[in-house]
PDB file of N, CA and C in Angstrom:
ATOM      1  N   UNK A   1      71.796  15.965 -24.169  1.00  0.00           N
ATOM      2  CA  UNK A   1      71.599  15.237 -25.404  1.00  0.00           C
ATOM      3  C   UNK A   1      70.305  15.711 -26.065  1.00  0.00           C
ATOM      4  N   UNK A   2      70.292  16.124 -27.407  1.00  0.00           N
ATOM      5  CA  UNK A   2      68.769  16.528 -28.100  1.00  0.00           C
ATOM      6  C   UNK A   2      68.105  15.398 -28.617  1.00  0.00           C
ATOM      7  N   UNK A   3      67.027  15.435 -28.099  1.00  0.00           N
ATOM      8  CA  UNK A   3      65.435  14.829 -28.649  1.00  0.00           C
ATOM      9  C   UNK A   3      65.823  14.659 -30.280  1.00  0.00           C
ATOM     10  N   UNK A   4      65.320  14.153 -30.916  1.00  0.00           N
ATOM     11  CA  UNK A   4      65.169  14.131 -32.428  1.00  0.00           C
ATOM     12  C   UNK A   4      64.377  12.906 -32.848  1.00  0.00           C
ATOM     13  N   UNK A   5      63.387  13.850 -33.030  1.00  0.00           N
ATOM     14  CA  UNK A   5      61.861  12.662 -33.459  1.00  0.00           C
ATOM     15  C   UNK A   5      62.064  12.033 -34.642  1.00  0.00           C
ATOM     16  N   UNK A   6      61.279  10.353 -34.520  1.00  0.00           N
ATOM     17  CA  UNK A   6      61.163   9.901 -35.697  1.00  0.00           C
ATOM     18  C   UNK A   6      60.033  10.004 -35.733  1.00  0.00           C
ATOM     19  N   UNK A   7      59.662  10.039 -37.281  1.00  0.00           N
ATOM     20  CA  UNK A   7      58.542  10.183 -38.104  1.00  0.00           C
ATOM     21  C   UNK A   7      58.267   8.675 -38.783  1.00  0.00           C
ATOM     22  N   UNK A   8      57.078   8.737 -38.726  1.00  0.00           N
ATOM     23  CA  UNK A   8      56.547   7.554 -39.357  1.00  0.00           C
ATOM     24  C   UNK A   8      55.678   7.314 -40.414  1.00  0.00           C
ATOM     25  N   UNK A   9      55.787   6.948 -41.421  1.00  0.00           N
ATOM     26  CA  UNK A   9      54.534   7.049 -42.575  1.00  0.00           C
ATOM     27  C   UNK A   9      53.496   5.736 -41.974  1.00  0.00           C
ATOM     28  N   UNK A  10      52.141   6.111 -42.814  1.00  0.00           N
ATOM     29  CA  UNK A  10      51.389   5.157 -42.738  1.00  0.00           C
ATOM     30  C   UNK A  10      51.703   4.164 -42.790  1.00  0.00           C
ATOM     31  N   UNK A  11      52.554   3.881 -44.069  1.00  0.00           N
ATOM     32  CA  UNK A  11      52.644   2.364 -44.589  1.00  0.00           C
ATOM     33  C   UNK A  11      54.084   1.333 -43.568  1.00  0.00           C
ATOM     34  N   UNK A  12      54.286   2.269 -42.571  1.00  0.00           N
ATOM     35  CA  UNK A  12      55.285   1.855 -41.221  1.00  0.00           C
ATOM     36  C   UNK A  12      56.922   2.651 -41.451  1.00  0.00           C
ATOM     37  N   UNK A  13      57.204   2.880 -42.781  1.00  0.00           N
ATOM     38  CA  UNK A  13      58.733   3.388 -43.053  1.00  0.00           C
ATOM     39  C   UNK A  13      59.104   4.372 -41.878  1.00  0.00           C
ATOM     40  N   UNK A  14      59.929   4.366 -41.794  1.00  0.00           N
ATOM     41  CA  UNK A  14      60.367   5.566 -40.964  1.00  0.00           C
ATOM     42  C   UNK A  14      61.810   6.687 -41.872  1.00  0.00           C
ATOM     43  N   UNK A  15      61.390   7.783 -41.265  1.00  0.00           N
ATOM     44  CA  UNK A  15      62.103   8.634 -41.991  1.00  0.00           C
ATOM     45  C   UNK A  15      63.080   8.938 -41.962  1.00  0.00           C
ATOM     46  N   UNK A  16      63.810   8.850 -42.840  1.00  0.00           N
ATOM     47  CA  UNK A  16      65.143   9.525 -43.395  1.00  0.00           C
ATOM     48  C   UNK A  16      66.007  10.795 -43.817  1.00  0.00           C
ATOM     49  N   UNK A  17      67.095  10.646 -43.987  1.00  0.00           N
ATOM     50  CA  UNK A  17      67.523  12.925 -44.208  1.00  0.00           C
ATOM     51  C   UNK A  17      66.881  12.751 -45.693  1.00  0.00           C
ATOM     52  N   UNK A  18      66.975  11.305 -46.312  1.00  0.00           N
ATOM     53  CA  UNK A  18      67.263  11.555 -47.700  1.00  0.00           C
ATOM     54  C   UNK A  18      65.867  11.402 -48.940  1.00  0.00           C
ATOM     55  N   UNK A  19      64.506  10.757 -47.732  1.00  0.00           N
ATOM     56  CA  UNK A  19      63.248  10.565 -48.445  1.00  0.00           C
ATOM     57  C   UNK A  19      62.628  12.124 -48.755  1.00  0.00           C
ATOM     58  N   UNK A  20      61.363  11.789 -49.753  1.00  0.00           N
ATOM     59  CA  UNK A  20      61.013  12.869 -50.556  1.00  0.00           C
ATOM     60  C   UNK A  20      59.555  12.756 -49.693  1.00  0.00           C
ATOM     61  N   UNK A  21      59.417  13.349 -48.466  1.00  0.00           N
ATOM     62  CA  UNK A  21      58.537  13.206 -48.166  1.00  0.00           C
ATOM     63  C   UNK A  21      57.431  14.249 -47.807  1.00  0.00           C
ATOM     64  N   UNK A  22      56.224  13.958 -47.776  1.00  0.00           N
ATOM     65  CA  UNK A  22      54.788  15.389 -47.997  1.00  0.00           C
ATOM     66  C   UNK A  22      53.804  15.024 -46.268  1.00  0.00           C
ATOM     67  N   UNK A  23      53.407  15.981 -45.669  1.00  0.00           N
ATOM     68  CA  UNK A  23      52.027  15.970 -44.735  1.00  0.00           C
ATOM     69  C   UNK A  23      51.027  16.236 -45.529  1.00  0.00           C
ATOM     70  N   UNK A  24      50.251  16.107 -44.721  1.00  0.00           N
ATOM     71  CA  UNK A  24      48.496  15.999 -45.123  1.00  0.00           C
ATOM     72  C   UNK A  24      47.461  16.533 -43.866  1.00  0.00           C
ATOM     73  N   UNK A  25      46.471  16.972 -44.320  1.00  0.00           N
ATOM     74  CA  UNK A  25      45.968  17.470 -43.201  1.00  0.00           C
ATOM     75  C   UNK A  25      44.297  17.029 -43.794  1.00  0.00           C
ATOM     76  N   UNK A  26      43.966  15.756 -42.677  1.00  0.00           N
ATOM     77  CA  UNK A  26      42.608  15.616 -43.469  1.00  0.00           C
ATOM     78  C   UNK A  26      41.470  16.008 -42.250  1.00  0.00           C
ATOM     79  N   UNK A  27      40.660  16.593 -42.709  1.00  0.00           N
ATOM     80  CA  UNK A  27      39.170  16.466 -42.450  1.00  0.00           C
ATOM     81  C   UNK A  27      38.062  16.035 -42.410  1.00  0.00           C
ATOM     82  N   UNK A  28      36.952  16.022 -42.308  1.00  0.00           N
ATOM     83  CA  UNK A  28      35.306  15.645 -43.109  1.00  0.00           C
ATOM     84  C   UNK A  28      35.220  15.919 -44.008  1.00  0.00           C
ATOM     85  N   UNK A  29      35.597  17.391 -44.423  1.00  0.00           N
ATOM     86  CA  UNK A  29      35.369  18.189 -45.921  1.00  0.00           C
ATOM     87  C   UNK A  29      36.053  18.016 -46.549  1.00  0.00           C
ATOM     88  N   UNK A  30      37.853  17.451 -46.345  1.00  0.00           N
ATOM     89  CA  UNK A  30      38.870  17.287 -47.630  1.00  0.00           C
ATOM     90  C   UNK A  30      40.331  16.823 -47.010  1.00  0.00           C
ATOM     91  N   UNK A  31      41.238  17.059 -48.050  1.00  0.00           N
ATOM     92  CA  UNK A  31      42.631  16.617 -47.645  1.00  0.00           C
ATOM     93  C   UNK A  31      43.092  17.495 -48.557  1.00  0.00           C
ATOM     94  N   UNK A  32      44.061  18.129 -47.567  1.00  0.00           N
ATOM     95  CA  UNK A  32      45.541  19.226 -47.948  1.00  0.00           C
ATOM     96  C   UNK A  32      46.763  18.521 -48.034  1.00  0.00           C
ATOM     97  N   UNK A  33      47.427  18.504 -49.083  1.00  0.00           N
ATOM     98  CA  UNK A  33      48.935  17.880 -49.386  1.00  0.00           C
ATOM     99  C   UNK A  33      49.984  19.001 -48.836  1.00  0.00           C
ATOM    100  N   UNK A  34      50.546  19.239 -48.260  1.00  0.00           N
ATOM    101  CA  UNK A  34      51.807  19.795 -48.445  1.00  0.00           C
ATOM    102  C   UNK A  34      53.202  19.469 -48.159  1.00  0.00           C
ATOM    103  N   UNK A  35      54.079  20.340 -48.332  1.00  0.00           N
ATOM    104  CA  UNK A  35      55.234  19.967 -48.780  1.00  0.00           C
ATOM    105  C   UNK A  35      56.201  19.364 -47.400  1.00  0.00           C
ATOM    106  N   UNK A  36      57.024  18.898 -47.093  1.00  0.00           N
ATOM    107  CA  UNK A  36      57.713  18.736 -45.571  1.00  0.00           C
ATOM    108  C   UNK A  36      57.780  19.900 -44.849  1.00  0.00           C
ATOM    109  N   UNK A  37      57.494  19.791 -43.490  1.00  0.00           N
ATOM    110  CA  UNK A  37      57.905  20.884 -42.854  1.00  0.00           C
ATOM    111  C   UNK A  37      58.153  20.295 -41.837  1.00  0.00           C
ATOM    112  N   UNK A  38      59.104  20.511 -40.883  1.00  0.00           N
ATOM    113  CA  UNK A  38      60.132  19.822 -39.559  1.00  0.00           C
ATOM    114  C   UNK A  38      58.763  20.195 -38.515  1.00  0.00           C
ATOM    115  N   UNK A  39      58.223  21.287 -38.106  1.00  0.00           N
ATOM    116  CA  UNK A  39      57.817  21.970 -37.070  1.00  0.00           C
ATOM    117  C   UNK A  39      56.445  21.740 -37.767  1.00  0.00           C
ATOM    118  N   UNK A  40      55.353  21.500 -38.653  1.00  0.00           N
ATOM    119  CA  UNK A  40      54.229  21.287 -38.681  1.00  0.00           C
ATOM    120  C   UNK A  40      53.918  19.663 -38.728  1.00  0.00           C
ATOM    121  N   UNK A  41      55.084  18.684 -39.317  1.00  0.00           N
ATOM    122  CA  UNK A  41      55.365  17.307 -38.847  1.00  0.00           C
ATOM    123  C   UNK A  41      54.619  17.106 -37.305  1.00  0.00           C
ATOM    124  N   UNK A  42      55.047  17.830 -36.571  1.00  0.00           N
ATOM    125  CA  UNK A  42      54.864  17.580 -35.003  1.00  0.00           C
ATOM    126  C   UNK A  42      53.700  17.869 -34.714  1.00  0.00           C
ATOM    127  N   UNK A  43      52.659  18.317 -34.965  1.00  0.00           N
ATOM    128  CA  UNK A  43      51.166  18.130 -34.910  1.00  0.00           C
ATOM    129  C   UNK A  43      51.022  17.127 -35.078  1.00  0.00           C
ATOM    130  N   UNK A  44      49.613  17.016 -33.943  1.00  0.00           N
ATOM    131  CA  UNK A  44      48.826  16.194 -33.714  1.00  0.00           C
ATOM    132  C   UNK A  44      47.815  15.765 -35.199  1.00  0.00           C
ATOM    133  N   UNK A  45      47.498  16.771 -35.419  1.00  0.00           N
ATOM    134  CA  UNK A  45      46.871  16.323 -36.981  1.00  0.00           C
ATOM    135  C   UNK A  45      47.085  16.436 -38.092  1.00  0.00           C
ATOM    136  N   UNK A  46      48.034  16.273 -38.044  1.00  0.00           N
ATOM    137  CA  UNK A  46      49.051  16.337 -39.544  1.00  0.00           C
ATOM    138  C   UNK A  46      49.646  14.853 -39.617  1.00  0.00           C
ATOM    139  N   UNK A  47      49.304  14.393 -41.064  1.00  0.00           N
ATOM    140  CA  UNK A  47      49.260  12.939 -41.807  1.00  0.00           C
ATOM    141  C   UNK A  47      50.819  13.038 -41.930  1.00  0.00           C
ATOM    142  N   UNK A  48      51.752  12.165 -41.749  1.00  0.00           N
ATOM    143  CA  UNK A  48      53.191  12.238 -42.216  1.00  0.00           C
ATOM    144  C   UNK A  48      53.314  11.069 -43.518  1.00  0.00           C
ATOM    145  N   UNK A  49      53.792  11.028 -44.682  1.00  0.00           N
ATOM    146  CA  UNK A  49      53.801  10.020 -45.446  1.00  0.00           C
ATOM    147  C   UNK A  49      54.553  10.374 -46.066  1.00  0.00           C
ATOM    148  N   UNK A  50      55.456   9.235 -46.741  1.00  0.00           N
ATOM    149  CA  UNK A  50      56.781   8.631 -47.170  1.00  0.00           C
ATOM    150  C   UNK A  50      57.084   9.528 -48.705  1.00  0.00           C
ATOM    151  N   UNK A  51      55.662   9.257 -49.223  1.00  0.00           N
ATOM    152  CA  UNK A  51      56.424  10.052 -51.092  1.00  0.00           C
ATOM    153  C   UNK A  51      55.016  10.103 -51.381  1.00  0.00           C
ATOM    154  N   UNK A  52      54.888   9.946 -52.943  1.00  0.00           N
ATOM    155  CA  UNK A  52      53.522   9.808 -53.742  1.00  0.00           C
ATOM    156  C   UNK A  52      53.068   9.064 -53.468  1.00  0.00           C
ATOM    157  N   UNK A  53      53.698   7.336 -53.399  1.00  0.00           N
ATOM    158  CA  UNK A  53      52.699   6.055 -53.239  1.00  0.00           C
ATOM    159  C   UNK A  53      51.912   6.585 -52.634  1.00  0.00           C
ATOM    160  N   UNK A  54      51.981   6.930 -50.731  1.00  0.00           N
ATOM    161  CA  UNK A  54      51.491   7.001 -49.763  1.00  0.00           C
ATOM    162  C   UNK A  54      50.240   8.055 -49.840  1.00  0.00           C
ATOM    163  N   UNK A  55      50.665   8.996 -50.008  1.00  0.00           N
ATOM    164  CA  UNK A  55      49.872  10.274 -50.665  1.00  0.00           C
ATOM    165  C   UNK A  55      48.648   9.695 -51.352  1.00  0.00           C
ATOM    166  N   UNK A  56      48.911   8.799 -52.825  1.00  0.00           N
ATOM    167  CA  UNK A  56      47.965   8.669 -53.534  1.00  0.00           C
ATOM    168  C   UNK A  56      47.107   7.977 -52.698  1.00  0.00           C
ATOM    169  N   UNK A  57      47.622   6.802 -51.925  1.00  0.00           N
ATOM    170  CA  UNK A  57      46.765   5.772 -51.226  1.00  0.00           C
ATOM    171  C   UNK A  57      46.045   6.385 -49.952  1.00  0.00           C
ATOM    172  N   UNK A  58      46.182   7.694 -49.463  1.00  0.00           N
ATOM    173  CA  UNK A  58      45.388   7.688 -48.551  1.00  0.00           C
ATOM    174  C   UNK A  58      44.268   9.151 -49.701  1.00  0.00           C
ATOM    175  N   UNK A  59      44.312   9.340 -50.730  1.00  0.00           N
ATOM    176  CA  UNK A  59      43.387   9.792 -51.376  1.00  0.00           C
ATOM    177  C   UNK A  59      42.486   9.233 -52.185  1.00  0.00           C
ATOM    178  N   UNK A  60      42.914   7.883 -52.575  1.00  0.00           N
ATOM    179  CA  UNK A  60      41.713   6.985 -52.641  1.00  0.00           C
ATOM    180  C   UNK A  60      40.928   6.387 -51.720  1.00  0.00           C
ATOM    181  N   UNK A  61      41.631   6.171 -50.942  1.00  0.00           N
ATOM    182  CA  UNK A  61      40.882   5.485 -49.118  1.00  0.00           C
ATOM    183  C   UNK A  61      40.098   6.932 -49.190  1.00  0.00           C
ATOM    184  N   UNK A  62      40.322   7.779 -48.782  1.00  0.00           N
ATOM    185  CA  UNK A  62      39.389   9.021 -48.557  1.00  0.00           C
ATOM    186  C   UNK A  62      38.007   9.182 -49.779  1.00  0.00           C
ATOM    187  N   UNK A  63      38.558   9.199 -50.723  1.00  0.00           N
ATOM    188  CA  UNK A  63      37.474   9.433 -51.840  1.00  0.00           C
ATOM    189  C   UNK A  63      36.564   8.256 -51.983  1.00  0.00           C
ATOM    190  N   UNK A  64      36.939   7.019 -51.384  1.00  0.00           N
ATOM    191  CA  UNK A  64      35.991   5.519 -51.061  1.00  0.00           C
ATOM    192  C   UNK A  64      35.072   6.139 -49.964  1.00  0.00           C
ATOM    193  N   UNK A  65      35.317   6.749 -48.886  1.00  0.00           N
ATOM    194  CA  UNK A  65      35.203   6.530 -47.963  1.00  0.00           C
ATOM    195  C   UNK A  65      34.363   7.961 -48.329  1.00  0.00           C
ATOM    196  N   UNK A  66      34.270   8.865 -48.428  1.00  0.00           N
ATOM    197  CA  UNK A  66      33.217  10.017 -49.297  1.00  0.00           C
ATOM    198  C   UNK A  66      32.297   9.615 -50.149  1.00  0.00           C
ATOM    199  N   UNK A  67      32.594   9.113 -50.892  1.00  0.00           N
ATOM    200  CA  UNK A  67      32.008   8.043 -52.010  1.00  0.00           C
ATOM    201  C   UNK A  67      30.700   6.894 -51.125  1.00  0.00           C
ATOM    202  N   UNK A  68      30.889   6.481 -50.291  1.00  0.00           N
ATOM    203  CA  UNK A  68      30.368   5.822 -49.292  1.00  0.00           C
ATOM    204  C   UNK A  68      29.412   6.476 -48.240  1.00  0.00           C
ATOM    205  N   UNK A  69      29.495   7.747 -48.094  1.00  0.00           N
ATOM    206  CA  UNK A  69      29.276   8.100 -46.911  1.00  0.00           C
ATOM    207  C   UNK A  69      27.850   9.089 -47.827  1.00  0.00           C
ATOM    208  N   UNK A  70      28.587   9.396 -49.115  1.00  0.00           N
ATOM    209  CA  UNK A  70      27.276  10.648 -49.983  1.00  0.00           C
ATOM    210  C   UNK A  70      26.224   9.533 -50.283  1.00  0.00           C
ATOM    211  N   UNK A  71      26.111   7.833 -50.716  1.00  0.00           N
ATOM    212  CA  UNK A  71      25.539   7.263 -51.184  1.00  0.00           C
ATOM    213  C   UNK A  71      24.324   6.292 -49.741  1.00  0.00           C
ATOM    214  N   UNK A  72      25.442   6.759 -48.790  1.00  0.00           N
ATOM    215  CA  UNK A  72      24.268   6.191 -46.921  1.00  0.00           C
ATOM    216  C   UNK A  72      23.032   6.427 -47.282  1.00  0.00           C
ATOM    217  N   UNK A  73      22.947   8.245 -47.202  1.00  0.00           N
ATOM    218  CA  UNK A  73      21.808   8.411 -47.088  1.00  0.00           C
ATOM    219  C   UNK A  73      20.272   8.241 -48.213  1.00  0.00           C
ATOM    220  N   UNK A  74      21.062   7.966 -49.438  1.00  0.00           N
ATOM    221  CA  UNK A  74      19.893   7.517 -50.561  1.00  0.00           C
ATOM    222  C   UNK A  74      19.336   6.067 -50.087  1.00  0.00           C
ATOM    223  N   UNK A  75      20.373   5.271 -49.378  1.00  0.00           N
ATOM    224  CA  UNK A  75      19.985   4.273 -49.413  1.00  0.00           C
ATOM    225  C   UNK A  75      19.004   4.072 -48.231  1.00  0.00           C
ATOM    226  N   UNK A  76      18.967   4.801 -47.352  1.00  0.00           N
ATOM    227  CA  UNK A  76      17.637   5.098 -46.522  1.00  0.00           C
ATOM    228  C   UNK A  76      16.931   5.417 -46.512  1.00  0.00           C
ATOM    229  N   UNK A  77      16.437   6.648 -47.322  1.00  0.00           N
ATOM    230  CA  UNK A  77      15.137   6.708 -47.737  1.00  0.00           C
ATOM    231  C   UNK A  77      15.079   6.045 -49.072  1.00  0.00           C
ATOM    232  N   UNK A  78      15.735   5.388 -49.663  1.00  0.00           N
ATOM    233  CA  UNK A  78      14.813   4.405 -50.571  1.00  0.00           C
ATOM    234  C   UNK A  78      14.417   3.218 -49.736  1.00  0.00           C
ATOM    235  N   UNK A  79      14.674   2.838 -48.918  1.00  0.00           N
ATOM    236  CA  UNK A  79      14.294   1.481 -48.124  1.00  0.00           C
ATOM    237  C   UNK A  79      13.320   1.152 -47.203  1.00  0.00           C
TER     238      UNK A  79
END
């Protein structure tokens, strides 16, 4: 009998033949969108997510979270 992984987006969906779905590959320095791929899915560090919603929402969480992290250090040496 063959294995056949499910995939899971962030937001919990699980995947389908028929969703429009993208990986991501994030870092410290950034986030890569790309397109589905069966065999790069299966990494360990590769983001799996459902469509755009998902996509957009983990590029604002990221850009908060950059946004946050460039503004730490002013706030220590002003203090």
């Amino acid at each position: 009998m063959a294995v056949i992984p499910v995939y899971t987006c962030l937001c919990g969906v699980q995947k389908k033949s028929t969703n429009h779905w993208v990986l991501a590959s994030v870092t410290p320095s950034g986030i890569t969108f790309m397109p589905w791929d069966w065999k790069l899915a299966k990494s360990d560090d590769i983001v799996v997510l459902c469509g755009e919603g998902c996509a957009a929402a983990l590029l604002s969480r990221s850009l908060g979270e950059w946004k946050q992290a460039a503004t730490e250090p002013e706030l220590a040496v002003t203090a």
